[in-house]
N, C-alpha and C. Protein backbone atom coordinates (compact mmCIF):
# COMPACT_ATOMS: atom_id res chain seq x y z
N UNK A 1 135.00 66.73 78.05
CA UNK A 1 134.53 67.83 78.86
C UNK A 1 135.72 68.72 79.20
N UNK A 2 135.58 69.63 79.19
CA UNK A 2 136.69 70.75 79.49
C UNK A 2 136.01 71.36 80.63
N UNK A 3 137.63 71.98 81.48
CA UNK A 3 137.03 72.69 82.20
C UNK A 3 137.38 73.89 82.80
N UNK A 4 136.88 74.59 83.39
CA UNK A 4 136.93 76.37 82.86
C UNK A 4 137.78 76.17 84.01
N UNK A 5 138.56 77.68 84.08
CA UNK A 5 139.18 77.76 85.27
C UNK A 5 138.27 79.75 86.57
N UNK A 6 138.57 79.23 87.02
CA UNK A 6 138.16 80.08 87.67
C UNK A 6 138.10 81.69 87.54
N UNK A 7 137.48 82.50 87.63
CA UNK A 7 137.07 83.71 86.91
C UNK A 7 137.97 84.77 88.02
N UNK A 8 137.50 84.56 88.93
CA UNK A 8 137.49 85.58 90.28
C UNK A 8 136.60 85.19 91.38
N UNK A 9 137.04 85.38 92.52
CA UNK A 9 136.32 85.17 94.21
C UNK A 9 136.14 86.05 94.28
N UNK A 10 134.34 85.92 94.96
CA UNK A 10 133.64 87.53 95.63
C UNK A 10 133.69 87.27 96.79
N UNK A 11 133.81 87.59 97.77
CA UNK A 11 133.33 88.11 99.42
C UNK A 11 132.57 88.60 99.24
N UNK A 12 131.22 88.11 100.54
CA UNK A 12 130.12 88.74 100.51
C UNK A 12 130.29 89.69 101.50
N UNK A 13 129.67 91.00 101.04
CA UNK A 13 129.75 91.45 102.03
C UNK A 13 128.03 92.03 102.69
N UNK A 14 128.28 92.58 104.26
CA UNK A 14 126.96 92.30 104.91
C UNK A 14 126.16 93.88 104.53
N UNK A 15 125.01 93.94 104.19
CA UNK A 15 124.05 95.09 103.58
C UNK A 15 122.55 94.71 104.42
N UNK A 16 121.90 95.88 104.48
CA UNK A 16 120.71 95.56 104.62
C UNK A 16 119.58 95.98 103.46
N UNK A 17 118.29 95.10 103.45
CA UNK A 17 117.72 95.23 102.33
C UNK A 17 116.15 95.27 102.96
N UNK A 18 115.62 95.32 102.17
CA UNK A 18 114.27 95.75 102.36
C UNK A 18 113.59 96.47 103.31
N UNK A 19 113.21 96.15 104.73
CA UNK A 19 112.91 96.86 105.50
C UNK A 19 113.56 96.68 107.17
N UNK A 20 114.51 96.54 106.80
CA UNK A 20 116.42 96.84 107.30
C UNK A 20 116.49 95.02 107.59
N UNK A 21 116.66 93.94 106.93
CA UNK A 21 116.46 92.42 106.69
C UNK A 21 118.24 92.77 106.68
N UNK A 22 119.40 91.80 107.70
CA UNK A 22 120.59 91.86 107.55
C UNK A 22 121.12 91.10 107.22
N UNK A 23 121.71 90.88 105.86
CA UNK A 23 121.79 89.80 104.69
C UNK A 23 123.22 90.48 103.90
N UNK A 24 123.91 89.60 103.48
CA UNK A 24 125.17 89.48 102.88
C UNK A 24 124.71 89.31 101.38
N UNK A 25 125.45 90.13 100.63
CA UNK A 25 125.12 89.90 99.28
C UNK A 25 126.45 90.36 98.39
N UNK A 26 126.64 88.80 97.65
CA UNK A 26 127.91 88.77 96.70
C UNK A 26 128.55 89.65 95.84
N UNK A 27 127.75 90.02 94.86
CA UNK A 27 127.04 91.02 93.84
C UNK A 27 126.02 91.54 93.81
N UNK A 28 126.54 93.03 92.85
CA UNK A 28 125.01 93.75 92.74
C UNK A 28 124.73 94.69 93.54
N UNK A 29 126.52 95.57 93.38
CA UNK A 29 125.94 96.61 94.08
C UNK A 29 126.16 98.08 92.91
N UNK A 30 126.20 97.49 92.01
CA UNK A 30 126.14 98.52 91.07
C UNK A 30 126.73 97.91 89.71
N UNK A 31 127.99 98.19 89.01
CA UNK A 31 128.23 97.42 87.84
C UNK A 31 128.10 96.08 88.04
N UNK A 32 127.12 95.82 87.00
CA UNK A 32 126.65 94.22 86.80
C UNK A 32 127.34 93.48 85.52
N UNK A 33 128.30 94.28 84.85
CA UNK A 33 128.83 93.68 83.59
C UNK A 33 129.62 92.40 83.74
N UNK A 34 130.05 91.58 84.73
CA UNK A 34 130.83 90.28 84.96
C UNK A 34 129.63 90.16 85.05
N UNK A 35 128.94 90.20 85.81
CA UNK A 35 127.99 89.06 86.20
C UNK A 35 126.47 89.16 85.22
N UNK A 36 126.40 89.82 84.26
CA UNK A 36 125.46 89.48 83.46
C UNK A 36 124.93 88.44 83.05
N UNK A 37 123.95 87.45 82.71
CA UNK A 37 122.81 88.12 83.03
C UNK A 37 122.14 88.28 84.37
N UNK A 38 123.23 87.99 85.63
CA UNK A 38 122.60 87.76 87.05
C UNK A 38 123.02 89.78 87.39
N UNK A 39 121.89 90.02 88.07
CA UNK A 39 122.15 91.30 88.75
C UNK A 39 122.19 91.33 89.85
N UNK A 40 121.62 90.55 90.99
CA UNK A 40 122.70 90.27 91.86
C UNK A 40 122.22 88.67 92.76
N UNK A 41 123.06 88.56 93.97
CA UNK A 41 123.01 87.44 94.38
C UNK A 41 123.23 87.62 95.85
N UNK A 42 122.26 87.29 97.08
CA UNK A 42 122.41 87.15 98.65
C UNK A 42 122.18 86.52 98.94
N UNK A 43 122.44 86.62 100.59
CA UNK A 43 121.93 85.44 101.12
C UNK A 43 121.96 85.94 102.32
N UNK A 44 120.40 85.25 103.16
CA UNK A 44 120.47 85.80 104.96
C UNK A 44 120.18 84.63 105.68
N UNK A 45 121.22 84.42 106.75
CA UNK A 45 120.91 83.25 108.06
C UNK A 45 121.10 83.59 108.86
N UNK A 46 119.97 83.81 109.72
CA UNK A 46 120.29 84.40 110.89
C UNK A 46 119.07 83.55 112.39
N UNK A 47 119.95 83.72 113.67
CA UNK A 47 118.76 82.95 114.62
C UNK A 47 118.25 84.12 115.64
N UNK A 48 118.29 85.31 114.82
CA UNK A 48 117.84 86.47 115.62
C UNK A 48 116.71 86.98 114.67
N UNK A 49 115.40 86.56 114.98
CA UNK A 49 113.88 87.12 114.19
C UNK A 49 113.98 88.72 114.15
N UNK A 50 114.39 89.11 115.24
CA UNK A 50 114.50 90.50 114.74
C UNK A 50 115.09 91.41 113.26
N UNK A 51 116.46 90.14 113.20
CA UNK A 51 117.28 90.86 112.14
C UNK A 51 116.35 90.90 110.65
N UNK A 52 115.27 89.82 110.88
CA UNK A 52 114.50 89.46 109.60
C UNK A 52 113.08 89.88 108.84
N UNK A 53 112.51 90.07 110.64
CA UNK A 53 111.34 89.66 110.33
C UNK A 53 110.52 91.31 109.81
N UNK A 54 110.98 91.64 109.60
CA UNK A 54 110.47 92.96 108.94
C UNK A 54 110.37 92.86 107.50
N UNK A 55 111.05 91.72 106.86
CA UNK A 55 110.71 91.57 105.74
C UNK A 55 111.50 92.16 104.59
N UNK A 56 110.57 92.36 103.21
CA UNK A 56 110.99 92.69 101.71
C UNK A 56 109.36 92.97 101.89
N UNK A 57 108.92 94.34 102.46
CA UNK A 57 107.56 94.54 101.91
C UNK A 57 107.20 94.99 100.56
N UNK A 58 106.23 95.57 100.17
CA UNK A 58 105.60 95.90 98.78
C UNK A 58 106.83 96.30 97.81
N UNK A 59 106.90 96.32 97.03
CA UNK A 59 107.86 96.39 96.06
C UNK A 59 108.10 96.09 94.57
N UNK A 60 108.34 96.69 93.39
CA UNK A 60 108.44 96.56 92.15
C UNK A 60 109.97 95.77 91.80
N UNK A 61 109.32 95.11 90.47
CA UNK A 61 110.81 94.26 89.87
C UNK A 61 109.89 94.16 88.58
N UNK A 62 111.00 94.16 87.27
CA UNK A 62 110.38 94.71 86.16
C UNK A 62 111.05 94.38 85.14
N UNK A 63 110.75 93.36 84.83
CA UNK A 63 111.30 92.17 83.09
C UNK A 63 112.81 91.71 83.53
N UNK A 64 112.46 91.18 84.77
CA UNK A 64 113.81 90.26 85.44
C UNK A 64 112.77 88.92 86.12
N UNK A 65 113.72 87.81 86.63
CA UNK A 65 113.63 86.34 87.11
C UNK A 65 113.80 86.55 88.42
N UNK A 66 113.39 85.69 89.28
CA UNK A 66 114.04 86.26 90.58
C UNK A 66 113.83 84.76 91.21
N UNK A 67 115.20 84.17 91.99
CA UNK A 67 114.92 83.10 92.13
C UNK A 67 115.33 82.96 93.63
N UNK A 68 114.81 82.24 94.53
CA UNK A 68 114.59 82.33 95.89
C UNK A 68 114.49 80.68 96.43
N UNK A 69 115.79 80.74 97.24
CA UNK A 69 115.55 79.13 97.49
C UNK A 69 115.49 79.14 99.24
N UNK A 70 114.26 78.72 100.18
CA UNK A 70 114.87 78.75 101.55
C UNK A 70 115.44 77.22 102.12
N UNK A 71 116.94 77.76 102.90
CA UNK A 71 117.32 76.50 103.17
C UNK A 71 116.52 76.41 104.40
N UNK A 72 116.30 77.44 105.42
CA UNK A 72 115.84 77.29 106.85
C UNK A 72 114.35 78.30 106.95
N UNK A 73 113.26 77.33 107.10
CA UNK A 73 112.25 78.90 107.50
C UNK A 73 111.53 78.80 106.73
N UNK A 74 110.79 79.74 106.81
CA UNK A 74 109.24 80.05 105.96
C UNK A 74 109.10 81.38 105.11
N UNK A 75 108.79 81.51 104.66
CA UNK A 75 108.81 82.90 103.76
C UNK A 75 107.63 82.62 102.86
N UNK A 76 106.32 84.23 102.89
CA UNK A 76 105.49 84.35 102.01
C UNK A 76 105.44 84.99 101.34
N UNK A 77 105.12 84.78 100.27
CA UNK A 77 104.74 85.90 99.23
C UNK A 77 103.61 86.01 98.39
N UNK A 78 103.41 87.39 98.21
CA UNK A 78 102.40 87.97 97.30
C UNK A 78 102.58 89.06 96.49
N UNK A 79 101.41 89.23 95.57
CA UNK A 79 101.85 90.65 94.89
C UNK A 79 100.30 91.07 94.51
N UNK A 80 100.63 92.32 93.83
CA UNK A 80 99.53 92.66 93.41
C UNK A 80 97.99 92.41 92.75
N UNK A 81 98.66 91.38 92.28
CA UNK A 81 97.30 90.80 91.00
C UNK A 81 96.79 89.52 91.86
N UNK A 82 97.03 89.57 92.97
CA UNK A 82 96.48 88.60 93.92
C UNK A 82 96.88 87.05 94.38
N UNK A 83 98.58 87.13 93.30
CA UNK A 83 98.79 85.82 93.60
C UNK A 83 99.53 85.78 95.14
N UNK A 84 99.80 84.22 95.49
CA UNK A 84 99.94 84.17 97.03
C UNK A 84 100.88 83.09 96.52
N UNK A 85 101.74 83.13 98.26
CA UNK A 85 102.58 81.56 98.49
C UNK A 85 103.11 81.52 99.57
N UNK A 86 103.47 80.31 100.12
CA UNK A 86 104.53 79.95 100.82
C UNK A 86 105.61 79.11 100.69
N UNK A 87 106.66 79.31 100.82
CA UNK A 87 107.75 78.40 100.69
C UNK A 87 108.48 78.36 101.93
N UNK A 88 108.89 77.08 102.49
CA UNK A 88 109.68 76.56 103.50
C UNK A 88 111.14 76.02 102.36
N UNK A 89 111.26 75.41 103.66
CA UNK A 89 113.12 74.87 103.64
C UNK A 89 113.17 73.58 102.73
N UNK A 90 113.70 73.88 101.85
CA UNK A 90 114.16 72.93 100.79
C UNK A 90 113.29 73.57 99.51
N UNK A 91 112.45 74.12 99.66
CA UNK A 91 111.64 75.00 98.06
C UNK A 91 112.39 76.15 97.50
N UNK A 92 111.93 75.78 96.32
CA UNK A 92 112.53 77.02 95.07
C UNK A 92 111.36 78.11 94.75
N UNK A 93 111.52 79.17 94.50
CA UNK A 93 110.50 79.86 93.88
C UNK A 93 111.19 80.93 92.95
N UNK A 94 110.34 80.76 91.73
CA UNK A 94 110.95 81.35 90.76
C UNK A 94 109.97 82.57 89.92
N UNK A 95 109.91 83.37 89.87
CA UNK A 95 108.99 84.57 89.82
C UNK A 95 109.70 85.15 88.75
N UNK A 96 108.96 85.49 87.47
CA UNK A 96 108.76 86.08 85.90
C UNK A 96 108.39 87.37 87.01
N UNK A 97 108.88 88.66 87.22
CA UNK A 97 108.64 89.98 87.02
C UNK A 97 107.98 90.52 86.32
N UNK A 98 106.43 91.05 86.32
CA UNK A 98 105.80 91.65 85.21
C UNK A 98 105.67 93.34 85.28
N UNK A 99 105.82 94.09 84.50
CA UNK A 99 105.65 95.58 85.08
C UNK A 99 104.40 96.00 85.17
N UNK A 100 104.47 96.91 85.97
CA UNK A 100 102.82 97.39 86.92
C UNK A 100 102.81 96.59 88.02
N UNK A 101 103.56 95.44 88.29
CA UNK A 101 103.06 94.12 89.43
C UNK A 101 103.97 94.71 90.55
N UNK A 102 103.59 94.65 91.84
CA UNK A 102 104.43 94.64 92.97
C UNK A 102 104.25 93.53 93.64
N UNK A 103 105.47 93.08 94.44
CA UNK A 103 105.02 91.93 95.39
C UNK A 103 106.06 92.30 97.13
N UNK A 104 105.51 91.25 97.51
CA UNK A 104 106.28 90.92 98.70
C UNK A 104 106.70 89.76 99.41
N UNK A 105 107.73 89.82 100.12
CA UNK A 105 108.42 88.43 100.57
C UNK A 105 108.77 88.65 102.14
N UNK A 106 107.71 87.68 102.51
CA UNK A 106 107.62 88.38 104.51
C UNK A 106 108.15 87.14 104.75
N UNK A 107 109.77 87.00 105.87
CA UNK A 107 110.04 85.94 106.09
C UNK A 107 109.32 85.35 107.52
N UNK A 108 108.79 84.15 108.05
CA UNK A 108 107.91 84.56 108.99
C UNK A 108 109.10 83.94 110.44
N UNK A 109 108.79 83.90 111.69
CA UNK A 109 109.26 83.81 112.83
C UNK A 109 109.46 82.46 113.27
N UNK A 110 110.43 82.13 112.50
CA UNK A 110 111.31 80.36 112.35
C UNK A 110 112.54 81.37 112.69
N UNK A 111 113.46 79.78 113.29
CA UNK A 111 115.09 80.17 114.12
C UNK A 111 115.29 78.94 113.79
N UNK A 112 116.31 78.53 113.11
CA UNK A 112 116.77 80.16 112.11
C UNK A 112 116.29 79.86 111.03
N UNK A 113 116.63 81.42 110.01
CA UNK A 113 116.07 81.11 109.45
C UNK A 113 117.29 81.67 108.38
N UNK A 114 117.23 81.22 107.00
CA UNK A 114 118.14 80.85 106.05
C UNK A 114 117.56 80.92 104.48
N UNK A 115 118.08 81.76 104.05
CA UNK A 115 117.69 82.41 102.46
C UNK A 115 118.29 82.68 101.14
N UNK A 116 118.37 82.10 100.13
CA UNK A 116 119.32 82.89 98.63
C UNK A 116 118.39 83.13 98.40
N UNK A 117 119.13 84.43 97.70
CA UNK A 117 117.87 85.15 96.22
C UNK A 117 119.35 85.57 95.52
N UNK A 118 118.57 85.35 93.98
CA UNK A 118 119.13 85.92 93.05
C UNK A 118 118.24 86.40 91.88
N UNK A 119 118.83 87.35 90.99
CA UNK A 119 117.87 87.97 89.87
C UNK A 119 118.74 87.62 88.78
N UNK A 120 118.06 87.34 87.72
CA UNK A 120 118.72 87.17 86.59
C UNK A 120 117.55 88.02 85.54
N UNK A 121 118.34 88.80 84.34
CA UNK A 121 117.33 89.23 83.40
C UNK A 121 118.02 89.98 82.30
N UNK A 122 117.88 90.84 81.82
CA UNK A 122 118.80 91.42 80.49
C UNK A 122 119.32 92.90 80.86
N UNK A 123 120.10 92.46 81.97
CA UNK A 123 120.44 93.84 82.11
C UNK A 123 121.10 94.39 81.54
N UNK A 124 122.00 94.07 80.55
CA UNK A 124 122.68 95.11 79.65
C UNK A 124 122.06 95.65 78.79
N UNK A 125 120.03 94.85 78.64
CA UNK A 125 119.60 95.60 77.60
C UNK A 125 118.78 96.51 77.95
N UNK A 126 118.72 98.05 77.02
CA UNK A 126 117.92 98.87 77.16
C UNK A 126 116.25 98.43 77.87
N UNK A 127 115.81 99.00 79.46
CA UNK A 127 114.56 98.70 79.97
C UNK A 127 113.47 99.56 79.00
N UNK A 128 112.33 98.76 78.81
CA UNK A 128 111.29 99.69 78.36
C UNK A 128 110.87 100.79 79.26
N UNK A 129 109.89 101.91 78.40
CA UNK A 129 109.61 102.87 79.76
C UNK A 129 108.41 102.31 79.74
């Protein structure tokens, strides 16, 4: 076994996302060429519901992976074509992006509460229209 040596350290730094959700995110704020095929990678823990609970409402993602693990909390989701879920603390959820589909990811009113997401997909390759 060989073993690689280290590439480079990111600092995360703190952004807000969806519908102002205050979450730190590694990568992915524009050139994605190191980190291909991931486009980007966050994470939110926080024991203030306010900072959260507004969510990742309706929203498009389009021939990408999107993978979502909660360490703390509840988080639902849905999308357009009617599928549903919930995931708590210790679940993975892993979502194929289809185009035309929107979804959403409402984290619900757990303290605290604790989140990764990351996307992985072909971003260096030309998107269909």
């Amino acid at each position: 076994m060989s073993i690689r040596p280290v590439h480079k350290l990111i600092k995360s730094k703190p952004t807000l996302e969806g519908a102002g959700v205050h979450l730190r995110r590694a990568f992915g704020f524009g050139n994605t060429t190191e980190t291909d095929p991931f486009s980007f990678s966050t994470i939110f823990r926080n024991d203030i519901p306010d900072d959260y609970l507004a969510g990742f409402p309706w929203h498009p993602h389009r021939g990408i992976e999107t993978i979502t693990y909660v360490l703390a909390g509840h988080v639902e989701h849905g999308d357009s074509i009617g599928n549903h879920g919930s995931i708590e603390a210790g679940d993975i959820q892993w979502m194929t992006a289809g185009r035309g589909i929107i979804h959403q990811e409402m984290p619900k009113a757990t303290s605290p509460a604790a989140c990764t997401a990351s996307s992985c997909g072909p971003t260096s390759l030309p998107r269909s229209k």
